[in-house]
PDB file of N, CA and C in Angstrom:
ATOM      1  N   UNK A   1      24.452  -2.070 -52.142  1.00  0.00           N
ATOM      2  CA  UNK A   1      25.222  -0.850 -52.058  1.00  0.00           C
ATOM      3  C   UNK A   1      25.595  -0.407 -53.472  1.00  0.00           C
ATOM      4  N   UNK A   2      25.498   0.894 -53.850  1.00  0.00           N
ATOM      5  CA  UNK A   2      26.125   1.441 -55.095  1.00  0.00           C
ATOM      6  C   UNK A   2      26.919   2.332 -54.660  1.00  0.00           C
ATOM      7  N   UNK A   3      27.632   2.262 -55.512  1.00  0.00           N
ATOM      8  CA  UNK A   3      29.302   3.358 -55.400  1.00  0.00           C
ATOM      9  C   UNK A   3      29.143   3.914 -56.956  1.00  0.00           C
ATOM     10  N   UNK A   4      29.650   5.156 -57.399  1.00  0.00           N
ATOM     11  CA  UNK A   4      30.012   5.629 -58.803  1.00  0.00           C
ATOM     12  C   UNK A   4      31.342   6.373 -58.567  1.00  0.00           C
ATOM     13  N   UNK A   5      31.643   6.634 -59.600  1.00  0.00           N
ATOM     14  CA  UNK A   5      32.935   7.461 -59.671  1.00  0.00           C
ATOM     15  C   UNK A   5      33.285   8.102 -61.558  1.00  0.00           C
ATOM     16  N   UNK A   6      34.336   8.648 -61.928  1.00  0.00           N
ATOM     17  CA  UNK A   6      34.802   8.441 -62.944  1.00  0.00           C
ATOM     18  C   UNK A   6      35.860   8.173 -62.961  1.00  0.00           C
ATOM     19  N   UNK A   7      36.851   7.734 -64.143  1.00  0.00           N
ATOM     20  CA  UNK A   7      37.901   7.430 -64.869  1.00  0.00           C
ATOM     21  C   UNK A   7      38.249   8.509 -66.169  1.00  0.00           C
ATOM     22  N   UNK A   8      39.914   8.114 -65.973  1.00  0.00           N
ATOM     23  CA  UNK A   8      40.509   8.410 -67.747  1.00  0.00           C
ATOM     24  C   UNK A   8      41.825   7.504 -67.713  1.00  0.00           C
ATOM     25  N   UNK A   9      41.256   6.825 -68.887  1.00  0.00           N
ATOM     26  CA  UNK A   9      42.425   5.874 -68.998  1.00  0.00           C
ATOM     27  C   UNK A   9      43.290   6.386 -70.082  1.00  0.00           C
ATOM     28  N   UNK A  10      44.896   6.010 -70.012  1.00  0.00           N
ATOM     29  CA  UNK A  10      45.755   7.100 -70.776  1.00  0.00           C
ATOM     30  C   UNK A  10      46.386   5.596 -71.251  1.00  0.00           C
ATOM     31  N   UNK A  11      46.043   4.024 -71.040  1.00  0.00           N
ATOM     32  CA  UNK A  11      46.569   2.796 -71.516  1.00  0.00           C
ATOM     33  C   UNK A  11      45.908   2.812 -72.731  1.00  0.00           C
ATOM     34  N   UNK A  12      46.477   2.014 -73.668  1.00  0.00           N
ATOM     35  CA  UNK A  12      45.859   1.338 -74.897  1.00  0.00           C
ATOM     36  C   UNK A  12      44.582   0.015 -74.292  1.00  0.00           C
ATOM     37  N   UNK A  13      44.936  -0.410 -73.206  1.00  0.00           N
ATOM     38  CA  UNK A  13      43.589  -1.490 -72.980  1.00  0.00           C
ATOM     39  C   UNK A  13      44.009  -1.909 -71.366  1.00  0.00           C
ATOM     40  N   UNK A  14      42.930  -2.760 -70.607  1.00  0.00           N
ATOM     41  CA  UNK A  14      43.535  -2.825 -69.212  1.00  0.00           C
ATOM     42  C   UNK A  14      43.298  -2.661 -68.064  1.00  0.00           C
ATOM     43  N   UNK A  15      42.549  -1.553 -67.836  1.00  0.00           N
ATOM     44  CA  UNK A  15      42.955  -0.393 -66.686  1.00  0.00           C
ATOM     45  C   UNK A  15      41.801  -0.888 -65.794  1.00  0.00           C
ATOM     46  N   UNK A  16      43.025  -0.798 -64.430  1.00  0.00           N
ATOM     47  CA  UNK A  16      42.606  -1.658 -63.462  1.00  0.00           C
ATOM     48  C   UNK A  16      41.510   0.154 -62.632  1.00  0.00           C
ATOM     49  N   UNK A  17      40.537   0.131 -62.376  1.00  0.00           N
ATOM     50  CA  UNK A  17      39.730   0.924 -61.791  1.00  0.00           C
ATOM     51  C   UNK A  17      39.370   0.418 -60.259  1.00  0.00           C
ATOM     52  N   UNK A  18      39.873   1.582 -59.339  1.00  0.00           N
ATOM     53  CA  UNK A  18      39.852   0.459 -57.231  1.00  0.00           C
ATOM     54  C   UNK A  18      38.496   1.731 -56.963  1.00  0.00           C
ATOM     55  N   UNK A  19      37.787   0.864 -56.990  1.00  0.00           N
ATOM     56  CA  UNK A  19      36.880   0.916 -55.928  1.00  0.00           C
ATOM     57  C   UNK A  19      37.340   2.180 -54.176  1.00  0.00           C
ATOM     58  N   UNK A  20      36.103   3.043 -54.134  1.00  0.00           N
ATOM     59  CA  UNK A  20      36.487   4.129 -53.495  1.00  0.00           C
ATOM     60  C   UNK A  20      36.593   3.467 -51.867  1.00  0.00           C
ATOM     61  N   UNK A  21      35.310   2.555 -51.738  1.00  0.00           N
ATOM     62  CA  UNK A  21      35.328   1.595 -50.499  1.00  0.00           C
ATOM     63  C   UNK A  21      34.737   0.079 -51.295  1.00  0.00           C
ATOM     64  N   UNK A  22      36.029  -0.637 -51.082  1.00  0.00           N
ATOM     65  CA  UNK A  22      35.512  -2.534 -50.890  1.00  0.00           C
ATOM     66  C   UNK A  22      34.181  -2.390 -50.400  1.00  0.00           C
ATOM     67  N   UNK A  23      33.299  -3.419 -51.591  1.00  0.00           N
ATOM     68  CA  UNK A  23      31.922  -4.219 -50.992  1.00  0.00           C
ATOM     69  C   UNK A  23      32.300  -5.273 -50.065  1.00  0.00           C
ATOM     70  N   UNK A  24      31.673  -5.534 -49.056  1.00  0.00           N
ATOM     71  CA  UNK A  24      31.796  -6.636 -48.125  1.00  0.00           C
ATOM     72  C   UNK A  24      32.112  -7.832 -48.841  1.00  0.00           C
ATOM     73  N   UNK A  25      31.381  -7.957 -49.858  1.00  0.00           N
ATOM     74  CA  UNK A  25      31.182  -9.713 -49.961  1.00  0.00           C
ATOM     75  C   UNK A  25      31.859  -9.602 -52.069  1.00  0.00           C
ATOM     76  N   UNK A  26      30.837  -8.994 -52.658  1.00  0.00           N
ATOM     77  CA  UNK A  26      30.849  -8.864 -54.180  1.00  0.00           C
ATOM     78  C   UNK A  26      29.998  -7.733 -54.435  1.00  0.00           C
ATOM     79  N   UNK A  27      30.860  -7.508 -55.957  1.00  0.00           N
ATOM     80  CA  UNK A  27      30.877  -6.688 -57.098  1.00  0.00           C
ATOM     81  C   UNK A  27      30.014  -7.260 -57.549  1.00  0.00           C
ATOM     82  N   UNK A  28      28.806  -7.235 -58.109  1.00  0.00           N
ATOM     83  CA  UNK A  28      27.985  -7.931 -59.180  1.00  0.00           C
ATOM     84  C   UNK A  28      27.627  -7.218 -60.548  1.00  0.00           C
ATOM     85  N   UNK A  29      27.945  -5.982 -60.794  1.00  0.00           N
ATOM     86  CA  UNK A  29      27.657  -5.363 -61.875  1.00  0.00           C
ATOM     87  C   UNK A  29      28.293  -3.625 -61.794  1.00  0.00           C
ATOM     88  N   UNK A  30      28.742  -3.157 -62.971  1.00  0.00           N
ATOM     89  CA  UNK A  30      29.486  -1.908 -63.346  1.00  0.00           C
ATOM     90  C   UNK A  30      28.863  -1.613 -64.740  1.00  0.00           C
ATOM     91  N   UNK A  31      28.420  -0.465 -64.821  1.00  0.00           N
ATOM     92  CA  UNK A  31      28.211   0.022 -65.990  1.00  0.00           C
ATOM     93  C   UNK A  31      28.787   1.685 -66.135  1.00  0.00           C
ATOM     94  N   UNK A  32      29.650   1.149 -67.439  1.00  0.00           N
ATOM     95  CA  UNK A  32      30.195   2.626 -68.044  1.00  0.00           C
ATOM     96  C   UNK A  32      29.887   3.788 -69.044  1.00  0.00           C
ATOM     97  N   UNK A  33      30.112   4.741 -69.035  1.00  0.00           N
ATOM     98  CA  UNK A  33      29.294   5.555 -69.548  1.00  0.00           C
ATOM     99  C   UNK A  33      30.711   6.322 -70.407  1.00  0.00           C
ATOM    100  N   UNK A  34      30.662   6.692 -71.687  1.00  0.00           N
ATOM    101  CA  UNK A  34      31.713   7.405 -72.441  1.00  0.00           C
ATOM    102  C   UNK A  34      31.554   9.032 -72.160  1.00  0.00           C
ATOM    103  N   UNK A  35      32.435   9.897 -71.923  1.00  0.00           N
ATOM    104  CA  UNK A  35      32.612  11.074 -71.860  1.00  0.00           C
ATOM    105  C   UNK A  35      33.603  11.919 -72.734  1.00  0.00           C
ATOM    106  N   UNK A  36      34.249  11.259 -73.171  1.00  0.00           N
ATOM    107  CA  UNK A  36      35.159  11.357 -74.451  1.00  0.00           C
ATOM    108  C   UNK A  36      34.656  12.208 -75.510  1.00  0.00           C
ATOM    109  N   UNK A  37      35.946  13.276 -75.443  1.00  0.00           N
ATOM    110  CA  UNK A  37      35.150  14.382 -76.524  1.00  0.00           C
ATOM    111  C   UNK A  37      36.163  14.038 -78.457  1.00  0.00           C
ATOM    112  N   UNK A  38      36.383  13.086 -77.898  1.00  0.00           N
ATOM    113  CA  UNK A  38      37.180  12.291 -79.612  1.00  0.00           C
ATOM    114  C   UNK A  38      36.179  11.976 -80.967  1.00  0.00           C
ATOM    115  N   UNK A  39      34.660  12.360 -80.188  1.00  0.00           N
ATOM    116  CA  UNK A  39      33.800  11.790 -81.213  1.00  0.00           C
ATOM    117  C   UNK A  39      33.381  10.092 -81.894  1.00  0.00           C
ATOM    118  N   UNK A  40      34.304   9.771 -81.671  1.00  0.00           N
ATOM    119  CA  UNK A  40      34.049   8.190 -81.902  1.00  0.00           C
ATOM    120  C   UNK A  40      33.112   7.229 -80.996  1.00  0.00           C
ATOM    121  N   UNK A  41      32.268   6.878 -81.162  1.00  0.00           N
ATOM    122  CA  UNK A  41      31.285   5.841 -80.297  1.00  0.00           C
ATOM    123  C   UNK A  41      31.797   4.484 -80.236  1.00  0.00           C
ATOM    124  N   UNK A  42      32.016   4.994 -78.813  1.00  0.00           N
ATOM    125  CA  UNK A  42      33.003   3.796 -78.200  1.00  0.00           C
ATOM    126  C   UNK A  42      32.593   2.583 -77.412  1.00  0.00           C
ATOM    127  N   UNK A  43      32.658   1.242 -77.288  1.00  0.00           N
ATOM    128  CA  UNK A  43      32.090   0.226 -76.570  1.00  0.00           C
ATOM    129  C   UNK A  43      33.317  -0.142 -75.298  1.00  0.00           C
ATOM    130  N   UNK A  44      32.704  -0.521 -74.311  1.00  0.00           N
ATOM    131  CA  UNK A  44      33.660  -0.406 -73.199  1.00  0.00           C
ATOM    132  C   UNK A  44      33.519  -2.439 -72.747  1.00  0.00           C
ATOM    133  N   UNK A  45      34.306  -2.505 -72.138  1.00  0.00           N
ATOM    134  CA  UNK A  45      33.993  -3.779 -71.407  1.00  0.00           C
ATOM    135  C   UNK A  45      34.738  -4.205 -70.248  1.00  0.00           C
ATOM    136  N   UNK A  46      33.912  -4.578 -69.482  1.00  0.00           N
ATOM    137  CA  UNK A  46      34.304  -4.765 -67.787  1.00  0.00           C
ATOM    138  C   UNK A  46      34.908  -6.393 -67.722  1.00  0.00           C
ATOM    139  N   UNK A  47      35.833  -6.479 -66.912  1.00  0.00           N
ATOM    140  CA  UNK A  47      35.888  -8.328 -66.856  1.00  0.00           C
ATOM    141  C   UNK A  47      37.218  -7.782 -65.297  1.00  0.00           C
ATOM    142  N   UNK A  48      37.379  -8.930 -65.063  1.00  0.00           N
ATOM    143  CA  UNK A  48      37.744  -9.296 -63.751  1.00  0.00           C
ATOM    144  C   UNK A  48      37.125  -8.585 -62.511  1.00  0.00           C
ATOM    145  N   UNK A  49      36.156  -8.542 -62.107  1.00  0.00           N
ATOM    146  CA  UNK A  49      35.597  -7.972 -61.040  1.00  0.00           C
ATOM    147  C   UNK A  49      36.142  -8.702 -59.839  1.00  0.00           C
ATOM    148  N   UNK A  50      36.128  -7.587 -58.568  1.00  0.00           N
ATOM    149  CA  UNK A  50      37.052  -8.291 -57.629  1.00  0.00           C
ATOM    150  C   UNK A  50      36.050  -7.084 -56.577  1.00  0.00           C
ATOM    151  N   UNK A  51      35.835  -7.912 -54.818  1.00  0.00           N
ATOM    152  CA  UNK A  51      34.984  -6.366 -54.078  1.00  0.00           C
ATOM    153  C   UNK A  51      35.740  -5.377 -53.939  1.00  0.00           C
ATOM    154  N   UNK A  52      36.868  -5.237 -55.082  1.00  0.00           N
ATOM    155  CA  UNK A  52      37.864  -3.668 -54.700  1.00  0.00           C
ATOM    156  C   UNK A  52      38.088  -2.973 -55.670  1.00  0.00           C
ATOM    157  N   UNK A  53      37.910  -4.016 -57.253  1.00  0.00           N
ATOM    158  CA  UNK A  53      37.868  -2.839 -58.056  1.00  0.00           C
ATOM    159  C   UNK A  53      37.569  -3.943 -59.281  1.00  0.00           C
ATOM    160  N   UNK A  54      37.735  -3.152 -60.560  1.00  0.00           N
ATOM    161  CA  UNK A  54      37.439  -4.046 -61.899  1.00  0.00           C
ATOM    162  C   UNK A  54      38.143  -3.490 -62.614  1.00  0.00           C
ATOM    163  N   UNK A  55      38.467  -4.134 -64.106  1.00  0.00           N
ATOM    164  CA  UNK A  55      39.392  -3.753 -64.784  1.00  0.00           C
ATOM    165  C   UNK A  55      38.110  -3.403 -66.184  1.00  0.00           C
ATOM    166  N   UNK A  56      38.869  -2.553 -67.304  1.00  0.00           N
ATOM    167  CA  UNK A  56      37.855  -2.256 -68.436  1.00  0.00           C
ATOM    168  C   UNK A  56      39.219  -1.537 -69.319  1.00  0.00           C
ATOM    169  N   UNK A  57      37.879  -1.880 -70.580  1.00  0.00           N
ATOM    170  CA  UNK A  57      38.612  -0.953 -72.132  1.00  0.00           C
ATOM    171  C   UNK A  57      37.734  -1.252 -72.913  1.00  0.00           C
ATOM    172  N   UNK A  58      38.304  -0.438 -73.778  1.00  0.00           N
ATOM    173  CA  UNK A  58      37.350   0.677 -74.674  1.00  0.00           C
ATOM    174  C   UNK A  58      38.021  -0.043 -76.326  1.00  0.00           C
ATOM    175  N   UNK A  59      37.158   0.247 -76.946  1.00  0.00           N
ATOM    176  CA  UNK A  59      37.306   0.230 -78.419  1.00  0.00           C
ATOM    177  C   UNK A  59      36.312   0.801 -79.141  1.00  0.00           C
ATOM    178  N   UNK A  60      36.890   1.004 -80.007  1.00  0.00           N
ATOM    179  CA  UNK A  60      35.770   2.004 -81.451  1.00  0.00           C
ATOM    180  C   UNK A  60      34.856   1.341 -82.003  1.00  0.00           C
ATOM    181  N   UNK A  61      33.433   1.432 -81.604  1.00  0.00           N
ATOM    182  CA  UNK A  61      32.363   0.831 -82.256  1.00  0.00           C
ATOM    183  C   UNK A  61      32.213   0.358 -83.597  1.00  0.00           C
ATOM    184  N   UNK A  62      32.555   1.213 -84.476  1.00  0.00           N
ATOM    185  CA  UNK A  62      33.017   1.060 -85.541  1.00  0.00           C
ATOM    186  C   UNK A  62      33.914   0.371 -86.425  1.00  0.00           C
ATOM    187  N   UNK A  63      35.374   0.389 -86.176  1.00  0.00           N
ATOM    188  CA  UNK A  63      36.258  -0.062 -86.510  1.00  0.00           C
ATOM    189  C   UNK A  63      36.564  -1.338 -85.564  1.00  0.00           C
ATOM    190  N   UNK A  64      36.901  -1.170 -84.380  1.00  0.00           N
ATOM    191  CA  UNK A  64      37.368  -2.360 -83.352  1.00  0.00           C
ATOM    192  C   UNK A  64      38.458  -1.949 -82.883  1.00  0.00           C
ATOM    193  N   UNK A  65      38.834  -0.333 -83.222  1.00  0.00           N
ATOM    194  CA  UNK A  65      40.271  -0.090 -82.936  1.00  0.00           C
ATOM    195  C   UNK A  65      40.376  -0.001 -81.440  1.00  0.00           C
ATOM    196  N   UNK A  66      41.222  -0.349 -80.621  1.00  0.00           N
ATOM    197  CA  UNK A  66      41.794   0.493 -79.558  1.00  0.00           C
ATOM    198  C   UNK A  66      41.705   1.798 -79.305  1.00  0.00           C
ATOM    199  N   UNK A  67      41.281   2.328 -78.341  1.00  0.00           N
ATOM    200  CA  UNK A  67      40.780   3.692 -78.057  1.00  0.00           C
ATOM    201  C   UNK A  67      41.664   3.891 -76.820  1.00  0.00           C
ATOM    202  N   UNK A  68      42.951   4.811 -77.102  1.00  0.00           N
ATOM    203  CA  UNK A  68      43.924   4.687 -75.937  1.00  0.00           C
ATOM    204  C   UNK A  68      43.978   5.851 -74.695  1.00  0.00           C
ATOM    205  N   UNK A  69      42.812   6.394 -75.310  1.00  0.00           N
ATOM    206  CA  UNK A  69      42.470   7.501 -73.786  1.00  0.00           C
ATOM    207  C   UNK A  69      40.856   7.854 -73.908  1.00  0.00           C
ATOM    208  N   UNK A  70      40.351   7.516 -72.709  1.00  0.00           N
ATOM    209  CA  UNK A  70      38.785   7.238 -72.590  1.00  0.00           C
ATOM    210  C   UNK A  70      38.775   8.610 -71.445  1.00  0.00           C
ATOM    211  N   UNK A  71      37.804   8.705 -71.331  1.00  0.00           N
ATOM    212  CA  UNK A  71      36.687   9.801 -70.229  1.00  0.00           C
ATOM    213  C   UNK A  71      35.532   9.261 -69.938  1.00  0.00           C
ATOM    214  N   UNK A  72      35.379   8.348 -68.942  1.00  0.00           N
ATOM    215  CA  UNK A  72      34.006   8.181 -68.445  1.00  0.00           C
ATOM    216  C   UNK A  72      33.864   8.078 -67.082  1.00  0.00           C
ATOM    217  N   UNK A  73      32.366   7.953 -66.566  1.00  0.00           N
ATOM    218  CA  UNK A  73      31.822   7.229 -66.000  1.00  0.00           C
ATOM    219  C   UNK A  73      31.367   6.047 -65.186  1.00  0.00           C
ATOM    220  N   UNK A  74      30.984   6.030 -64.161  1.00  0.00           N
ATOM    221  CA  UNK A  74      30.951   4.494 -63.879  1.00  0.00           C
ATOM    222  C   UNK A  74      29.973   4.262 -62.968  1.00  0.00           C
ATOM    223  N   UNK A  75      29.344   3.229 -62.557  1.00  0.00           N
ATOM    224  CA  UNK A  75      28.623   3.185 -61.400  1.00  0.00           C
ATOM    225  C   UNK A  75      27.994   1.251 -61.004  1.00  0.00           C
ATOM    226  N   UNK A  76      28.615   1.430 -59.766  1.00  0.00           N
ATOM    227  CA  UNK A  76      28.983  -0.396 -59.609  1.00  0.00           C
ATOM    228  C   UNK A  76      27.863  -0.660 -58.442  1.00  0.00           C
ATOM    229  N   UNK A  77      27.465  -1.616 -58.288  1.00  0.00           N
ATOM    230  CA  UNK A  77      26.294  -2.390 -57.701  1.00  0.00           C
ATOM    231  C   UNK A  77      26.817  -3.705 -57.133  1.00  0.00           C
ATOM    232  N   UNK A  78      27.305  -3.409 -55.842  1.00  0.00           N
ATOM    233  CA  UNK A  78      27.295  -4.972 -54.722  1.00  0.00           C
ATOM    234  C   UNK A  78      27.007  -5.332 -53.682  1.00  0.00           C
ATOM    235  N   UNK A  79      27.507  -5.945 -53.386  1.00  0.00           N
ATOM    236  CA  UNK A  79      27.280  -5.943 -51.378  1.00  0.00           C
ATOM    237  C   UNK A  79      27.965  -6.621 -50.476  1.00  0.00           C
TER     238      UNK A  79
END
């Protein structure tokens, strides 16, 4: 099953993202996409996956800074 959606996170790091409908069983993969018109090329990263939602944040490719309001994308793969 795939689900997508988007986000905007207004945290400095964190942000818990729920899932529109729970996978039965597992989450096995999310990939994010930047929409952010800040200009900075941003790296995102997913960790605690759960079949209801996952958490992610963003930082500046560049620097490593904290990026405290994102615009993206998403699209998750489970079953």
């Amino acid at each position: 099953m795939i689900q997508w959606g988007k986000f905007e996170i207004n945290k400095a790091n964190n942000s818990e993202t729920t899932l529109p409908i729970a996978f039965a069983s597992e989450l096995y993969v999310v990939v994010i996409t930047d929409q952010a018109s800040s200009g900075y090329p941003l790296v995102y990263g997913i960790y605690r996956l759960s079949s209801k939602s996952f958490y992610s944040y963003s930082r500046r490719s560049v620097t490593g800074d904290i990026e405290s309001v994102t615009f993206g994308r998403w699209i998750a793969i489970g079953h």
